[in-house]
Protein backbone atom coordinates (compact mmCIF):
# COMPACT_ATOMS: atom_id res chain seq x y z
CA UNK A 1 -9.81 16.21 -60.34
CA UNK A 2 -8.31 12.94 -59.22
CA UNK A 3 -6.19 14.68 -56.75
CA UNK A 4 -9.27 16.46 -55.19
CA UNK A 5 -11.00 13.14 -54.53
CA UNK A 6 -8.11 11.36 -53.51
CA UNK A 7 -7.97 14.03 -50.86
CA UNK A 8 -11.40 13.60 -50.17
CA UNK A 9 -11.10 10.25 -49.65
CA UNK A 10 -8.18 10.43 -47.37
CA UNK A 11 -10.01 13.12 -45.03
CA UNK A 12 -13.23 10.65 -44.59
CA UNK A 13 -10.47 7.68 -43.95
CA UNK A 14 -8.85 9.82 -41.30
CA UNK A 15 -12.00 10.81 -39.82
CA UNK A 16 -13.37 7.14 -39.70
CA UNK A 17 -10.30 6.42 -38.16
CA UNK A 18 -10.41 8.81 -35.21
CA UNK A 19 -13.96 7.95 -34.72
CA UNK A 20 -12.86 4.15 -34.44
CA UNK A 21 -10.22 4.89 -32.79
CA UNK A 22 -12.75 6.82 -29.92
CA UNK A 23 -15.43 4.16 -30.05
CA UNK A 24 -12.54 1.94 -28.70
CA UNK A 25 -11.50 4.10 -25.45
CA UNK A 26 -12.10 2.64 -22.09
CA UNK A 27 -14.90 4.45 -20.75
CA UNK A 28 -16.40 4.33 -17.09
CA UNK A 29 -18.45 1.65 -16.81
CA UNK A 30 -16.51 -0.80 -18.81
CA UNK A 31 -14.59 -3.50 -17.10
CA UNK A 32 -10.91 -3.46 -16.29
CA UNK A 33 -8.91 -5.27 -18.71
CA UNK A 34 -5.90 -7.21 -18.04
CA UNK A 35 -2.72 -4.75 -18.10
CA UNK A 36 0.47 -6.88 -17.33
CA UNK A 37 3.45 -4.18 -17.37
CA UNK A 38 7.25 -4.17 -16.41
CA UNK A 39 7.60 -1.70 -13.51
CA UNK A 40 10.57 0.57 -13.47
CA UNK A 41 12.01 -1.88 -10.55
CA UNK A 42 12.04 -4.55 -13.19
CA UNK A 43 9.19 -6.70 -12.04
CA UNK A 44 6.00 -7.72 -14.10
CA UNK A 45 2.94 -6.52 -12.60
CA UNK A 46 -0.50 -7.52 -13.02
CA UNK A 47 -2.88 -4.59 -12.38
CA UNK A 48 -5.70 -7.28 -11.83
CA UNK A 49 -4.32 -8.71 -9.37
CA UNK A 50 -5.38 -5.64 -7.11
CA UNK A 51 -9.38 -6.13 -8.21
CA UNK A 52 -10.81 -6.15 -4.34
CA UNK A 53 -9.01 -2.45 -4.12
CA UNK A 54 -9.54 0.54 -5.71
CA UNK A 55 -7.56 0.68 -8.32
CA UNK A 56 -5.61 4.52 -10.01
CA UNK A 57 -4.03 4.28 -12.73
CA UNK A 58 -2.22 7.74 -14.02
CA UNK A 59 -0.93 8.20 -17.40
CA UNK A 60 1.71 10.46 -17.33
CA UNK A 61 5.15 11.36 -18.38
CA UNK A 62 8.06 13.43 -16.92
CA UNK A 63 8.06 16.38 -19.53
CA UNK A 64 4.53 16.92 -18.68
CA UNK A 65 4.25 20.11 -16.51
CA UNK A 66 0.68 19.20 -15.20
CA UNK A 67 1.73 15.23 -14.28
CA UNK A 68 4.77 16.49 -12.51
CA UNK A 69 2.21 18.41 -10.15
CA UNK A 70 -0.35 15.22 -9.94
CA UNK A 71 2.36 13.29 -8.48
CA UNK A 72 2.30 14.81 -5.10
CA UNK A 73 -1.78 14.79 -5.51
CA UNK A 74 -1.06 10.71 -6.17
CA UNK A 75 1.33 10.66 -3.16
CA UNK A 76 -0.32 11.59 -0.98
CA UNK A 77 -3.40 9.33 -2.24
CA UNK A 78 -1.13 6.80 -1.74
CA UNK A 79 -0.15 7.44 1.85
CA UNK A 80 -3.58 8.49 2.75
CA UNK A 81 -5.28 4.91 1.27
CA UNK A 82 -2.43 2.95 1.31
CA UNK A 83 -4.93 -0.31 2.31
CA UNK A 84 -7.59 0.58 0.18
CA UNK A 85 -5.89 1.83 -2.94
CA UNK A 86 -3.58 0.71 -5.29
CA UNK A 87 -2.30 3.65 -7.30
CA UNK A 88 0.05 3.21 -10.39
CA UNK A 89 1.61 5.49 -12.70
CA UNK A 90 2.00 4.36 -16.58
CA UNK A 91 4.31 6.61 -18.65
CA UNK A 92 5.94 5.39 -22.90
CA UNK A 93 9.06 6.87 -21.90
CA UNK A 94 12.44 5.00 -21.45
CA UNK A 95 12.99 3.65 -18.01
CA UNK A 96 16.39 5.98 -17.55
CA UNK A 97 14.60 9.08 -18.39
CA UNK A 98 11.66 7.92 -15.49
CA UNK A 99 14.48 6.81 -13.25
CA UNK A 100 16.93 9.60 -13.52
CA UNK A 101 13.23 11.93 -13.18
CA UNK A 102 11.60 10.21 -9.82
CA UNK A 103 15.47 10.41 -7.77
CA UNK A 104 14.29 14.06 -8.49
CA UNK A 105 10.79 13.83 -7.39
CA UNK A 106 10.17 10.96 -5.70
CA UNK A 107 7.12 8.38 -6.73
CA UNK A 108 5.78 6.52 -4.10
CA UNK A 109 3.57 4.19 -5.88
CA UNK A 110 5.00 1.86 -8.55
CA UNK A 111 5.70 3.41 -12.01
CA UNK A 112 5.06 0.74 -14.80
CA UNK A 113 6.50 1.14 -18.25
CA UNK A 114 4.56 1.26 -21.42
CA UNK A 115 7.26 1.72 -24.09
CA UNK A 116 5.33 0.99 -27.03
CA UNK A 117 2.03 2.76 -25.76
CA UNK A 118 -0.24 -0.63 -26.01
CA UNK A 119 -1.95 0.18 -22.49
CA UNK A 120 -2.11 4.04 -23.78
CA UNK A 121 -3.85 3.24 -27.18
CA UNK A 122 -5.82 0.35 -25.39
CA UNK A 123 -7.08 2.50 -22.89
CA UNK A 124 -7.85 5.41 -25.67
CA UNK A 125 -5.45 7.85 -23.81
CA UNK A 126 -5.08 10.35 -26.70
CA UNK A 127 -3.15 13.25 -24.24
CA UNK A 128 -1.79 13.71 -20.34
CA UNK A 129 -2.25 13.61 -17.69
CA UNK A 130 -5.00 11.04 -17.58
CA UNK A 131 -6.40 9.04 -14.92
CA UNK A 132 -9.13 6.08 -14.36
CA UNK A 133 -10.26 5.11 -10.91
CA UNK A 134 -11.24 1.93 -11.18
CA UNK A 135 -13.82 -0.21 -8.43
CA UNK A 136 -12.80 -3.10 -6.05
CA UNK A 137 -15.01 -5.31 -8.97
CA UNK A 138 -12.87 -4.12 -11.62
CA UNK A 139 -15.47 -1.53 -13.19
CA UNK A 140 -13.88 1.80 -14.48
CA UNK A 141 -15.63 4.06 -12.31
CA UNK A 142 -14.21 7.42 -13.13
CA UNK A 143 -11.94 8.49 -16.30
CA UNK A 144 -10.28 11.85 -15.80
CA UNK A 145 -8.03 13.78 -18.33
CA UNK A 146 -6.02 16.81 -17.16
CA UNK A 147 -4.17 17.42 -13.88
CA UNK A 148 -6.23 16.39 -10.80
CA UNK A 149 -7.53 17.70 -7.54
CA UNK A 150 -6.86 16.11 -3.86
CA UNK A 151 -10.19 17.40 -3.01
CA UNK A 152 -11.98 15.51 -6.19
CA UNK A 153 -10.04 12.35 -5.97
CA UNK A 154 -10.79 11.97 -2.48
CA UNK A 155 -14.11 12.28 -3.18
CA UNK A 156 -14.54 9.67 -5.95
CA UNK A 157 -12.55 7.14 -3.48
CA UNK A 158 -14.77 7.69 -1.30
CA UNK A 159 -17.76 6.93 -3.01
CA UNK A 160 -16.27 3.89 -3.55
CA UNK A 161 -15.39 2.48 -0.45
């Protein structure tokens, strides 16, 4: 009897949990908050520092079939609103794995480095790939999970502008 409400209790726990856990994702509409990261070129970078652009920020990682295929999407984003946008790609994986991967497939936006997954679990990324498009004031506009679309991005952007 003990063990069947110990196992009770543990089940409500772990759902309260995952609940919590939800209630604490960035959604759109909530502001930016301040994500300081380590790029893979060694640099800090502040993602605020770009509020006044339109800010993408991918999560994403290089055994991921679906992110591999988002990077050209996010290339070409890049090249096409290279004034307007500031696109970065956030992946928990070691910095030689994501620098042996992009001289592969090349990145051309910077790739910042979230080792311990703080940014992931702050932003409430749970899988990948998964993207927010963020406002030139800072506002998550748009919060995407699964691979995206030129066509769709493009569209969001420019909404935006």
């Amino acid at each position: 009897m003990n063990t069947r409400k110990s196992l009770l209790f543990l089940s409500f726990a772990l759902i309260f949990l995952c609940l919590a856990a939800d209630s604490l994702a960035l959604e759109a509409g909530d502001p930016l908050p301040e994500v300081v990261l380590r790029s893979l070129s060694g640099e800090y970078t502040s993602v605020s520092f770009f509020k006044g652009r339109i800010i993408i920020i991918n999560f994403w990682a290089t055994w991921c079939p679906p992110c591999k295929k988002e990077i050209a999407v996010l290339n070409d984003i890049a090249r096409a609103y290279r004034k307007d946008v500031a696109v970065f790609g956030l992946s928990n994986e070691d910095p030689i794995t994501i620098r042996n991967f992009t001289r592969l497939q090349p990145v051309e936006y910077p790739v910042l480095l979230d080792g311990e997954s703080n940014i992931h679990k702050r932003f409430g990324v749970l899988q990948i790939p998964a993207t927010f498009i963020v406002d030139r004031a800072g506002v998550v506009r748009k919060k995407h999970s699964g691979p995206l679309d030129f066509t769709e991005i493009r569209k969001t952007i420019e909404s935006l502008r």
